[in-house]
C-alpha atoms as a PDB file:
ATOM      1  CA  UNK A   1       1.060 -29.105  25.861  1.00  0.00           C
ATOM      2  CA  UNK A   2       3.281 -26.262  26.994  1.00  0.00           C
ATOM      3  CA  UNK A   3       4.279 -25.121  23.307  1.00  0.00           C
ATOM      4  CA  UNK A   4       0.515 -25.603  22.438  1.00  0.00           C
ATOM      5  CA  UNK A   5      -0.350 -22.597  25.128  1.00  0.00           C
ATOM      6  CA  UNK A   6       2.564 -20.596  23.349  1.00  0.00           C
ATOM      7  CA  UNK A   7       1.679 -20.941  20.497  1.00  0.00           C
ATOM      8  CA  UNK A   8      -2.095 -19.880  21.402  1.00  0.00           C
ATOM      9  CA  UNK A   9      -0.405 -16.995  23.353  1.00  0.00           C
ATOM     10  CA  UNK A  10       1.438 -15.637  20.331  1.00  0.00           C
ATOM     11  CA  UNK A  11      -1.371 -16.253  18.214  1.00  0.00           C
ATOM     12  CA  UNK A  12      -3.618 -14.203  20.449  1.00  0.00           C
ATOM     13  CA  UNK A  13      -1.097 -11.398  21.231  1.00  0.00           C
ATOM     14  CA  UNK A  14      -0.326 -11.184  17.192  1.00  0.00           C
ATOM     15  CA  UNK A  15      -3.976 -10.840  16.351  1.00  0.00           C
ATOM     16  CA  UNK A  16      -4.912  -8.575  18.800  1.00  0.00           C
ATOM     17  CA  UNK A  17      -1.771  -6.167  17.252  1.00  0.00           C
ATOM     18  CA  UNK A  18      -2.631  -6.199  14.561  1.00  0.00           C
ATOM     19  CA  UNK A  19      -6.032  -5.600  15.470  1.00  0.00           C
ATOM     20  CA  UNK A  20      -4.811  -1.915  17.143  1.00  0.00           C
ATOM     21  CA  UNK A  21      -2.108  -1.241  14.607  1.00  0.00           C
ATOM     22  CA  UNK A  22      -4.937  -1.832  11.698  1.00  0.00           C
ATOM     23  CA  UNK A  23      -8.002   0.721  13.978  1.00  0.00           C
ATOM     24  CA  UNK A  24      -4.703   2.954  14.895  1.00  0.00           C
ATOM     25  CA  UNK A  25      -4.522   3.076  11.009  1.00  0.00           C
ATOM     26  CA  UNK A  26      -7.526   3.974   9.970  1.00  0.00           C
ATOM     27  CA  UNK A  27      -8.372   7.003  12.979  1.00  0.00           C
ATOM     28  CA  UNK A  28      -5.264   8.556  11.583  1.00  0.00           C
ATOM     29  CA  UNK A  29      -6.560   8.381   8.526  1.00  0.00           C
ATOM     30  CA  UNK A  30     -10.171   9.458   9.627  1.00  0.00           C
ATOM     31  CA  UNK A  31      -7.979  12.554  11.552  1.00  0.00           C
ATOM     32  CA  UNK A  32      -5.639  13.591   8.667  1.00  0.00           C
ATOM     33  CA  UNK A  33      -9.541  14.181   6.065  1.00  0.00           C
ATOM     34  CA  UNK A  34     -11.199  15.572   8.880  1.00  0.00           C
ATOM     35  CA  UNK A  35      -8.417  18.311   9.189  1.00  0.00           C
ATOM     36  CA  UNK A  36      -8.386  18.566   4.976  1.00  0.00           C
ATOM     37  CA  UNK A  37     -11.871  19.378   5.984  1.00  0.00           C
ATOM     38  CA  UNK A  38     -11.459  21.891   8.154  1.00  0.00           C
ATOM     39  CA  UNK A  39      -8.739  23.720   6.476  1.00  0.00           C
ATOM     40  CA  UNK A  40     -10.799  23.785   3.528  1.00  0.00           C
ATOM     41  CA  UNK A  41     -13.137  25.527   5.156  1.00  0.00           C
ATOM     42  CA  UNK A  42     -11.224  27.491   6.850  1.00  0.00           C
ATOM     43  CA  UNK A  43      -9.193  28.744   3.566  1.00  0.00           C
ATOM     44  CA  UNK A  44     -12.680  29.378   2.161  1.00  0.00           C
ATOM     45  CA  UNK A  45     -13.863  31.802   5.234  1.00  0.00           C
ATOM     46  CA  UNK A  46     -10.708  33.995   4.687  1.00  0.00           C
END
């Protein structure tokens, strides 16, 4: 019973990390184009 609820636990706490690590993943990558965009533009105004 008791390594049942660990191994839930773990299960849980692994899937929700790699749940973070996978969105922390893809802002960074959403952050790093949206400054290529904006230096873009800005290398264009001047």
């Amino acid at each position: 019973m008791v390594v049942r609820i660990i191994t839930i636990i773990a299960a849980v706490t692994a899937t929700g990390f790699f749940t973070l690590a996978a969105l922390w993943f893809i802002g960074f990558l959403k952050v790093r184009q949206a400054w290529a965009w904006l230096f873009e533009d800005w290398d264009r105004r001047f």
